[in-house]
Protein backbone atom coordinates (compact mmCIF):
# COMPACT_ATOMS: atom_id res chain seq x y z
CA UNK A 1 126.27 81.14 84.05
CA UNK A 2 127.16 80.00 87.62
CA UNK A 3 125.66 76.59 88.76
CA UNK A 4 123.39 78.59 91.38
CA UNK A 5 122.25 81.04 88.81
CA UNK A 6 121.24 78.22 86.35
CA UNK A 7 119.95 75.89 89.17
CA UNK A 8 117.85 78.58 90.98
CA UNK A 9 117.09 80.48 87.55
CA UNK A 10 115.00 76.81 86.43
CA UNK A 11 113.58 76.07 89.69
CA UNK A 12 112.14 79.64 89.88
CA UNK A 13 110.64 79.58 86.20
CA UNK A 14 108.96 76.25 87.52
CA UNK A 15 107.32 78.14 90.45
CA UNK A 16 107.14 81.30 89.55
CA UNK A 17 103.54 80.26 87.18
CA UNK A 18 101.70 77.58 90.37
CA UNK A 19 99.05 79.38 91.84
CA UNK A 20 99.09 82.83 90.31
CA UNK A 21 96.38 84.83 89.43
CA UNK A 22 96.87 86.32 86.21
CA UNK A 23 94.75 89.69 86.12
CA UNK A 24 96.12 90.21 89.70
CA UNK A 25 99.65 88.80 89.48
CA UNK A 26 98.95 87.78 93.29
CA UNK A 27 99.27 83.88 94.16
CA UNK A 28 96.56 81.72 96.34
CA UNK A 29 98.35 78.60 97.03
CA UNK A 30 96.01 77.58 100.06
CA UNK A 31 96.97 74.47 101.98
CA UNK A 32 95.28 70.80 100.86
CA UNK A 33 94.25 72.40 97.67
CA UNK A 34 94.80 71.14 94.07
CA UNK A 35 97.80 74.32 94.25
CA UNK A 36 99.14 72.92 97.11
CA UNK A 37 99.26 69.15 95.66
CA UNK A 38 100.62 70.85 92.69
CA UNK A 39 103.59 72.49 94.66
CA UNK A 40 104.17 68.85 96.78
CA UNK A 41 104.83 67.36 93.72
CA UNK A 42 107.27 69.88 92.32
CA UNK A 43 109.26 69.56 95.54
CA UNK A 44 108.82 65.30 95.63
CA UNK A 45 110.05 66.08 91.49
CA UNK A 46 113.05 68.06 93.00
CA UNK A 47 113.78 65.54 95.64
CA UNK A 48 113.65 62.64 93.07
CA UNK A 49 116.58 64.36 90.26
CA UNK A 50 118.82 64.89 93.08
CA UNK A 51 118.59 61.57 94.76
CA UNK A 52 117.31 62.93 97.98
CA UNK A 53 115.05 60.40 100.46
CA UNK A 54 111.42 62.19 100.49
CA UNK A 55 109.20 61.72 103.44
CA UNK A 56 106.12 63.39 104.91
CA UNK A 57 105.99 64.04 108.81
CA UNK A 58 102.77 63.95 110.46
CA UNK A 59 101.38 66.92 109.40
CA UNK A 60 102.08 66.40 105.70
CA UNK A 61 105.07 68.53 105.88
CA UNK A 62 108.02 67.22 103.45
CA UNK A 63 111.69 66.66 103.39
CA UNK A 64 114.08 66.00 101.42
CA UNK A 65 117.16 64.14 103.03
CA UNK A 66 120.84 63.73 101.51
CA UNK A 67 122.16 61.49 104.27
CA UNK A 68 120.43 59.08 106.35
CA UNK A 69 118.96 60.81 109.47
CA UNK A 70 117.82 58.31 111.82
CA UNK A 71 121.66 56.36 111.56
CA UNK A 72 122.83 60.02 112.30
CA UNK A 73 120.57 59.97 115.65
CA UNK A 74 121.59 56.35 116.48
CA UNK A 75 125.00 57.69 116.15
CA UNK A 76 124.59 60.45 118.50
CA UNK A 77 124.59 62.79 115.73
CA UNK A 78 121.18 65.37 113.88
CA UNK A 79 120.26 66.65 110.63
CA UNK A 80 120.90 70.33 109.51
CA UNK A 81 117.80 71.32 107.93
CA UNK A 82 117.18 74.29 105.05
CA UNK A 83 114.27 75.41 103.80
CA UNK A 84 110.76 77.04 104.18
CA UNK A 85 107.32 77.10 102.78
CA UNK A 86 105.50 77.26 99.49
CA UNK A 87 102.15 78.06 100.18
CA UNK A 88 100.70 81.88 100.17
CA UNK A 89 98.28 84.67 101.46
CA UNK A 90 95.43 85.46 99.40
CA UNK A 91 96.60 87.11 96.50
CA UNK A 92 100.07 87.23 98.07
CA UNK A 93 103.79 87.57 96.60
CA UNK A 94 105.82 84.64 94.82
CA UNK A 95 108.51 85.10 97.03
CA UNK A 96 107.24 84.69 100.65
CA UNK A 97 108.54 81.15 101.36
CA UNK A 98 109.79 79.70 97.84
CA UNK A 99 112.27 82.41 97.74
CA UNK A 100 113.89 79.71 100.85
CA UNK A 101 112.29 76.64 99.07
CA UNK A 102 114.16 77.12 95.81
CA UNK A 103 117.19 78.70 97.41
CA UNK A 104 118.07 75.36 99.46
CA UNK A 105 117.46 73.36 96.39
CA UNK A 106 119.90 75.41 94.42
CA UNK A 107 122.29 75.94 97.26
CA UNK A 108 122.81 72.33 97.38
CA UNK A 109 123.28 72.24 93.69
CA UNK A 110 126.11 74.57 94.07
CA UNK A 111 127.66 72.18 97.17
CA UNK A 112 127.22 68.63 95.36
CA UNK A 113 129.29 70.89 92.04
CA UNK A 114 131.88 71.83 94.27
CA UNK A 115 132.00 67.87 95.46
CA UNK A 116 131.05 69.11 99.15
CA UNK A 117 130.93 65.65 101.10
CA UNK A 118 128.36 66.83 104.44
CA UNK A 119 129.34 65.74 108.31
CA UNK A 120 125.95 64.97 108.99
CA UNK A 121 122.85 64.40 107.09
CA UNK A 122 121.15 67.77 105.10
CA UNK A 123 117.30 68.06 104.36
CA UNK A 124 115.14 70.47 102.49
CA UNK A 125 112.10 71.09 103.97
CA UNK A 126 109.02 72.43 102.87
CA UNK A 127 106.70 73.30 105.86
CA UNK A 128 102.24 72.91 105.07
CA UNK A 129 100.35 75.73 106.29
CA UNK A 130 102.59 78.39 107.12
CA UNK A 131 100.67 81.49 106.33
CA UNK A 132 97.28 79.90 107.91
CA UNK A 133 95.10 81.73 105.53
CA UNK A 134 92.72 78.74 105.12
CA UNK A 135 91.97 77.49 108.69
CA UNK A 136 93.19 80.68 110.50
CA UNK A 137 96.23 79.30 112.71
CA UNK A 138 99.73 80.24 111.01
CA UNK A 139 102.69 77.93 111.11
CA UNK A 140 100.26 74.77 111.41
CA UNK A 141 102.33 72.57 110.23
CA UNK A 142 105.56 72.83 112.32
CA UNK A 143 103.12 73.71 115.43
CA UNK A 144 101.33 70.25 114.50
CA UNK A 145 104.50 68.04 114.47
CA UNK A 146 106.29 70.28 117.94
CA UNK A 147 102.84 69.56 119.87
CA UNK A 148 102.02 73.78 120.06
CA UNK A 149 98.82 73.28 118.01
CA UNK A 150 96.61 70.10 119.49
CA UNK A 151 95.89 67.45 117.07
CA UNK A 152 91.94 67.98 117.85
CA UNK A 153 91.60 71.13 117.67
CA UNK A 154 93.39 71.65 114.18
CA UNK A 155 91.14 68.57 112.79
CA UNK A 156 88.28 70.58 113.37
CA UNK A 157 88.84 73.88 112.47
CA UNK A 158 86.83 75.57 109.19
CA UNK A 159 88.38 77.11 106.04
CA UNK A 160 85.55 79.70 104.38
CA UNK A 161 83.16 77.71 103.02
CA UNK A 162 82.64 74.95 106.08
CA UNK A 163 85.05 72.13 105.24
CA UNK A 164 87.30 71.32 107.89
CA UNK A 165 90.91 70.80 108.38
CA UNK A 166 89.81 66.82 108.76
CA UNK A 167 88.06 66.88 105.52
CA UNK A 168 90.60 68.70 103.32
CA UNK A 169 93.56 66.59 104.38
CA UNK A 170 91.29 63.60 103.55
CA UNK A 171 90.20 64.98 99.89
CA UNK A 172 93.92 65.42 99.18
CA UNK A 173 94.45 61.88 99.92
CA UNK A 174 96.24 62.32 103.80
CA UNK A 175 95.00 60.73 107.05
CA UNK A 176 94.22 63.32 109.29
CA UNK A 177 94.21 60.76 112.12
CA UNK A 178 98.23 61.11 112.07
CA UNK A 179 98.19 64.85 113.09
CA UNK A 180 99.63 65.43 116.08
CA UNK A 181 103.19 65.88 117.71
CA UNK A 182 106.11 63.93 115.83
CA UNK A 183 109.15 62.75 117.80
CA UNK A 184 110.96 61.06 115.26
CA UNK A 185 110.65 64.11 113.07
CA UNK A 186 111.71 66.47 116.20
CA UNK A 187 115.04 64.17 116.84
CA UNK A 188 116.12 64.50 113.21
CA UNK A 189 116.15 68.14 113.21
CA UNK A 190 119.35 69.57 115.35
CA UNK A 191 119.59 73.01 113.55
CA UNK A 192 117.29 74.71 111.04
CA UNK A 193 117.93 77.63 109.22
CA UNK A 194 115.16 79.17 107.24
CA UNK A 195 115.93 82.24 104.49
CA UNK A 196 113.40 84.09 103.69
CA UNK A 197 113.06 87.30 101.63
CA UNK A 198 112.96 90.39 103.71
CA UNK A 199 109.46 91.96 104.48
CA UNK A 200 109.88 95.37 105.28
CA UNK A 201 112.74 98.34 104.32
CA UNK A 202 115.74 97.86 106.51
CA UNK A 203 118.22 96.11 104.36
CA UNK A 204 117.44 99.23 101.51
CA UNK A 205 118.22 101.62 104.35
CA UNK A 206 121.42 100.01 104.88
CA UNK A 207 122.59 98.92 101.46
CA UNK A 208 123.38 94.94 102.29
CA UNK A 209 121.68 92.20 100.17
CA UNK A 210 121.27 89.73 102.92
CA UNK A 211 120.82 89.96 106.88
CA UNK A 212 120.48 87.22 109.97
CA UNK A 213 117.27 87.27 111.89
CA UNK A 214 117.66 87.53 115.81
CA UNK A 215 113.80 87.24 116.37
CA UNK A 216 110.69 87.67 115.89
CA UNK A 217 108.27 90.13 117.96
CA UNK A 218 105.04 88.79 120.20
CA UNK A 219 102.10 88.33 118.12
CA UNK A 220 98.90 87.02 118.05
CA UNK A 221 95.36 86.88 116.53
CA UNK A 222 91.78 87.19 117.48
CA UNK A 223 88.44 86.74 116.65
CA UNK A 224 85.35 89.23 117.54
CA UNK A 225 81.69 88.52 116.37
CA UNK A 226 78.99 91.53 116.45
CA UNK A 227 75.52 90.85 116.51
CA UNK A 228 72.91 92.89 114.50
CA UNK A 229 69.65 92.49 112.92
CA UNK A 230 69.05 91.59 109.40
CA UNK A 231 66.66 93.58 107.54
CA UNK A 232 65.92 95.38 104.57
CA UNK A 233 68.04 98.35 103.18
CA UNK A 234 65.15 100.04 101.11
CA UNK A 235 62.75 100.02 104.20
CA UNK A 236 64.03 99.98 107.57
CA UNK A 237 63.90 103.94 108.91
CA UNK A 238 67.57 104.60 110.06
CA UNK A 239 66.49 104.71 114.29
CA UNK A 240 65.11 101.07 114.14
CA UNK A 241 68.20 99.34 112.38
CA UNK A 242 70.50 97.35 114.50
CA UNK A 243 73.55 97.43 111.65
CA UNK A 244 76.27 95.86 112.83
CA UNK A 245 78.44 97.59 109.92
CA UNK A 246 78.37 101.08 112.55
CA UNK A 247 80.22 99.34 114.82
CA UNK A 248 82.45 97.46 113.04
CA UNK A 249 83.39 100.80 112.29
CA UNK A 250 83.94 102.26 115.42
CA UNK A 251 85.46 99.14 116.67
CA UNK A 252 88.50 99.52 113.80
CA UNK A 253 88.85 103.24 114.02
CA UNK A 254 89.68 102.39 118.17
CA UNK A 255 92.40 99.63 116.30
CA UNK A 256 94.38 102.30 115.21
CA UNK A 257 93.78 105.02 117.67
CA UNK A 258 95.24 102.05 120.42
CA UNK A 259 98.33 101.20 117.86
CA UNK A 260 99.56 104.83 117.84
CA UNK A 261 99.24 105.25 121.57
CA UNK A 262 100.98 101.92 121.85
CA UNK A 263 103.66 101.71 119.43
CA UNK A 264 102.18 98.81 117.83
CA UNK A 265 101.15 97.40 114.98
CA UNK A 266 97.35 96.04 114.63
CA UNK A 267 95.44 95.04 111.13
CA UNK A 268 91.92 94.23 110.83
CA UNK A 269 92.76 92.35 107.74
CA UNK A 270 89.59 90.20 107.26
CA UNK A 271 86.04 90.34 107.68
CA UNK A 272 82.92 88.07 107.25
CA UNK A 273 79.77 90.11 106.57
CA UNK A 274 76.25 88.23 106.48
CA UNK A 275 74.15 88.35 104.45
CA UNK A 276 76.49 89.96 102.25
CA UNK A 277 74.42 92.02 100.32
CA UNK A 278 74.06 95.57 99.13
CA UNK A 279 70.88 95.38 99.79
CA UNK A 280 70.66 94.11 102.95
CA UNK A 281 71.21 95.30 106.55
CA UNK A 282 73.45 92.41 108.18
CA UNK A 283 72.87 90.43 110.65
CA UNK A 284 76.41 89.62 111.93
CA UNK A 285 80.05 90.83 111.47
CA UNK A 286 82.86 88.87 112.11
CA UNK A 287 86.10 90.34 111.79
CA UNK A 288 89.72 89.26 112.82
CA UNK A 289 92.90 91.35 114.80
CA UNK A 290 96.10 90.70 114.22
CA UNK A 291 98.06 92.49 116.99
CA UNK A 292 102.22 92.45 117.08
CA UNK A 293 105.38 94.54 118.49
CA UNK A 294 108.53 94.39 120.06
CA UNK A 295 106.89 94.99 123.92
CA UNK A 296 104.58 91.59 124.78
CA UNK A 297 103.02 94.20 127.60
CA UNK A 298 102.04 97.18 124.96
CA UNK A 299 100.71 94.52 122.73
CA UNK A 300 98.81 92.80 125.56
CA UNK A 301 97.41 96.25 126.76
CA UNK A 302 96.13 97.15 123.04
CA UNK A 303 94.08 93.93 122.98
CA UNK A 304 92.72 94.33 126.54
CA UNK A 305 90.96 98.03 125.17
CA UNK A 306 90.20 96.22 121.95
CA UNK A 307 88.18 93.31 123.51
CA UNK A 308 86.98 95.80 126.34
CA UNK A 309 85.26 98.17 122.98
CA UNK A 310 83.72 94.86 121.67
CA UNK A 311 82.49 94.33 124.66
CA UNK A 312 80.78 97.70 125.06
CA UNK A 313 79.30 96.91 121.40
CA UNK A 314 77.62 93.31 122.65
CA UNK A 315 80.35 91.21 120.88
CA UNK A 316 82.29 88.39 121.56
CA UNK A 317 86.19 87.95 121.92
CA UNK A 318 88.21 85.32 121.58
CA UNK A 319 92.05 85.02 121.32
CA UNK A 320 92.74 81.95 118.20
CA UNK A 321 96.94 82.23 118.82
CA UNK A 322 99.64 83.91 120.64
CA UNK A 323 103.06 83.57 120.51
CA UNK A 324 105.89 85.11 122.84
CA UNK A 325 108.96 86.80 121.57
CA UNK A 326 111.34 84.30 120.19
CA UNK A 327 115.04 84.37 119.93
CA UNK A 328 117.02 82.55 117.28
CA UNK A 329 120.26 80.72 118.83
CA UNK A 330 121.95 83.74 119.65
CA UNK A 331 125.34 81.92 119.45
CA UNK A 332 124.46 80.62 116.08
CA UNK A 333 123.16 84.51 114.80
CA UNK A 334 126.12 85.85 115.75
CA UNK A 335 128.40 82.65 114.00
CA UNK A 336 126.61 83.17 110.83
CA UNK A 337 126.53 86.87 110.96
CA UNK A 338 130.57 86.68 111.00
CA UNK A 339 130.71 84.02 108.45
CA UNK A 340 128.72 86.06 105.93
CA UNK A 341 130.87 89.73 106.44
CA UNK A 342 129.32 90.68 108.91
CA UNK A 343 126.12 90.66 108.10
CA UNK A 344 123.67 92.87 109.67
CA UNK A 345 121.00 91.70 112.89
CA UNK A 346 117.49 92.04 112.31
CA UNK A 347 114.75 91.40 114.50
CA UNK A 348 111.00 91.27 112.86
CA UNK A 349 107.68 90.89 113.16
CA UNK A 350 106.68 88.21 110.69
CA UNK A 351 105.82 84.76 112.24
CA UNK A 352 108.02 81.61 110.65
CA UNK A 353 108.25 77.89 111.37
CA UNK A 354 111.69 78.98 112.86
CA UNK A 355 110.18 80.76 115.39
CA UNK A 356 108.28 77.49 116.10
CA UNK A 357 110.83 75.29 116.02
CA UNK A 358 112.87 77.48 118.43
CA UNK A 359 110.18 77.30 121.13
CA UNK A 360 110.64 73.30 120.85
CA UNK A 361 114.22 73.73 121.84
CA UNK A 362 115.71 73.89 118.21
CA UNK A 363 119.11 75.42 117.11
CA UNK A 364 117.69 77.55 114.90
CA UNK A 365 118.48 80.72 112.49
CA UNK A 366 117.14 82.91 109.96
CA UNK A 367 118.57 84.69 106.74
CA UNK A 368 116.87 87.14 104.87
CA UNK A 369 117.26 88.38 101.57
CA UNK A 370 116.40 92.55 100.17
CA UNK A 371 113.37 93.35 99.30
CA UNK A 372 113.76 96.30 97.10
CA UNK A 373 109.81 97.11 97.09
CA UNK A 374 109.92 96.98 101.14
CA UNK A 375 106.74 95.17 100.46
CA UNK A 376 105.48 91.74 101.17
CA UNK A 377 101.93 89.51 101.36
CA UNK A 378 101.01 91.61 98.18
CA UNK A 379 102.04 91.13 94.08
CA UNK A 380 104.25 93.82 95.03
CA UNK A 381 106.67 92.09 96.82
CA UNK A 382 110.35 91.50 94.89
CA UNK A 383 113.69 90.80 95.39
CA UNK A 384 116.25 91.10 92.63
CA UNK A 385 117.80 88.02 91.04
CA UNK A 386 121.40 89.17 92.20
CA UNK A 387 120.14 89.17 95.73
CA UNK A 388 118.60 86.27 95.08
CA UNK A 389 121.63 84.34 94.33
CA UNK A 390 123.54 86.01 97.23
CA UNK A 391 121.08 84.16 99.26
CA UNK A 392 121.99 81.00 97.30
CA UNK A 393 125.49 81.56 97.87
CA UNK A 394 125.22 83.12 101.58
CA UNK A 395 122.91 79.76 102.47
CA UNK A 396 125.35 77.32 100.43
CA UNK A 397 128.52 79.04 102.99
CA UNK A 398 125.92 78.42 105.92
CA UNK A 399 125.30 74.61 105.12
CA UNK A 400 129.58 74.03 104.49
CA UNK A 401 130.35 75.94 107.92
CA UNK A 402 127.44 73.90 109.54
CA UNK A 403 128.05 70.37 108.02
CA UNK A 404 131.21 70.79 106.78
């Protein structure tokens, strides 16, 4: 067995169990939670056995450095950073983000075998908060640290049950006093390159194991709140209920009437009903839109005739993110592309911390590994261990061509 197979082969059986549901097979690996403290010390534990320097940024994100960054800087010099995230949707895949976590790990294993001696300093980093599906605002913890998400407003925003960002980071033993943008952090980094497994069919269609990303399509998500009347289902005559529920269901019907006319994608993904019974007529809806594509002005319009509908139903609208197209280094996409055969050019519209870290002014680039399923954020989401460890070996040629 190769030294990637055997080093990625362990670090995945170590993952592969944190966080998993086992009647589902999904994974909720929510940020500050005991999963999430679970997963920060498997990565510290990976860190520590290959003699890597671990620190946390001020957003709690971690790295891993071989190579001392801040002499690097002095010297007029920056860090090449791998890696990605570990936490998950709800009930989401195990390879959305370790898939990179692992890979850098094991593609350094490789290097340090082959007696690889790096230009400039190399760090694995693992990114807090990417998927947002606790506080609502994905990427958090690369838009903490680049300034794109303020420092207030992220200490006060409200997972499900009421407890705020403040509070969880607090429980799990951080200070969220520190949030906020982080310049030393920001001049370590002078390229990152994130792999990622693929979500979505192209790579199938044509027959490659691993693509570079060229960016990542406008996106955004909102919040709408409808108003109704809470009453009782057994004896409220049908003409003097003010159900909510009705047009909640008009509203998401117009969703996907506006996404064909547009050519774009939009998911009404999550709701909150209240009261929440079967019983019982509610007596508010609020429901989310998630709204992306590859024109910013068709996905602009569709969410202009969404709010404009929730309007006509008496409910609120309010945007929570938005992001503009971003472009990887297009000098470094097309390097890498030729370094790895030719590998082929995707664009897509998944969000990653390299699209954040772009829009700070970062050299940045994205691999992405096949996804035989074509399906991610679900159980159902795969990639095969051969592709696997041609990500290993396609990110282990990226680091020698980029610190070499």
């Amino acid at each position: 067995m190769s030294v990637g197979a055997e080093s990625f082969g362990r670090l995945w059986s170590q993952l592969e169990p944190i966080g998993r549901d086992p009647g589902t097979g999904g994974y909720r690996r929510y940020a500050w939670t005991r999963e999430d403290l679970t997963l920060r010390e498997w990565f510290a534990g990976e860190a520590a056995a290959r003699g890597l320097d671990l620190s946390t940024d001020r957003a709690g994100n971690q790295w891993a450095w071989w190579g001392n960054p801040d002499a690097a800087v002095a010297a007029g010099n920056s860090g090449l950073v791998i890696g990605s995230h570990l936490d998950s949707v709800p009930d989401g895949g195990a390879f959305d983000g370790p898939l990179g976590v692992a890979s850098s790990f094991a593609a350094l294993d490789v290097l340090r075998h082959e007696g690889f001696s790096p230009s400039r300093p190399i760090a694995v980093a693992q990114f807090g908060d990417e998927e947002g599906a606790r506080f609502g605002i994905a990427c958090a913890g690369s838009r903490l640290i680049t300034g794109a998400l303020d420092a207030d407003r992220a200490r006060s925003l409200t997972d499900a049950d009421g407890i705020s960002m403040a509070e969880a980071i607090t429980s799990a033993g951080g200070r969220p006093e520190d949030l906020g943008r982080d310049e030393q952090t920001l001049r370590r980094i002078g390229t990152f390159v994130e792999l990622h497994v693929e979500q979505g069919r192209r790579l199938i269609d044509l027959g490659r194991p691993v693509a570079v990303g060229t960016s990542i399509w406008p996106h955004g998500r909102w919040r709408f709140d409808l108003a109704g009347q809470g009453n009782h289902a057994g004896t409220t005559r049908l003409a003097d209920r003010h159900d909510p529920m009705l047009s909640l269901a008009t509203i998401l019907q117009t969703a996907r009437a506006l996404a064909e006319q547009g050519e774009v994608l939009a998911t009404c993904g999550k709701l909150q009903v209240r009261p929440n019974g079967v019983n019982a007529i509610p007596s508010s809806v609020t429901g989310w839109l998630d709204a992306r594509g590859a024109d910013a002005e068709h996905v602009r319009a569709l969410v202009d005739a969404f709010g404009d509908v929730v309007a006509r139903h008496d409910g609120q609208f309010v945007q929570e993110s938005w992001t503009d197209e971003t472009f990887f280094s297009p000098g470094l996409t097309r390097r890498l592309s030729k370094l790895l055969d030719e590998a082929p050019l995707l664009p897509t519209g998944a969000g990653h911390d390299a699209g954040i870290l772009a829009n700070a002014g970062i050299e940045t680039a994205m691999l992405y590994v096949r996804n035989p399923t074509g399906i991610s954020h679900s159980p159902e989401e795969y990639a095969e261990l051969s592709d696997c460890l041609e990500g290993v070996d396609a990110l282990a040629r990226t680091v020698q061509e980029l610190a070499g």
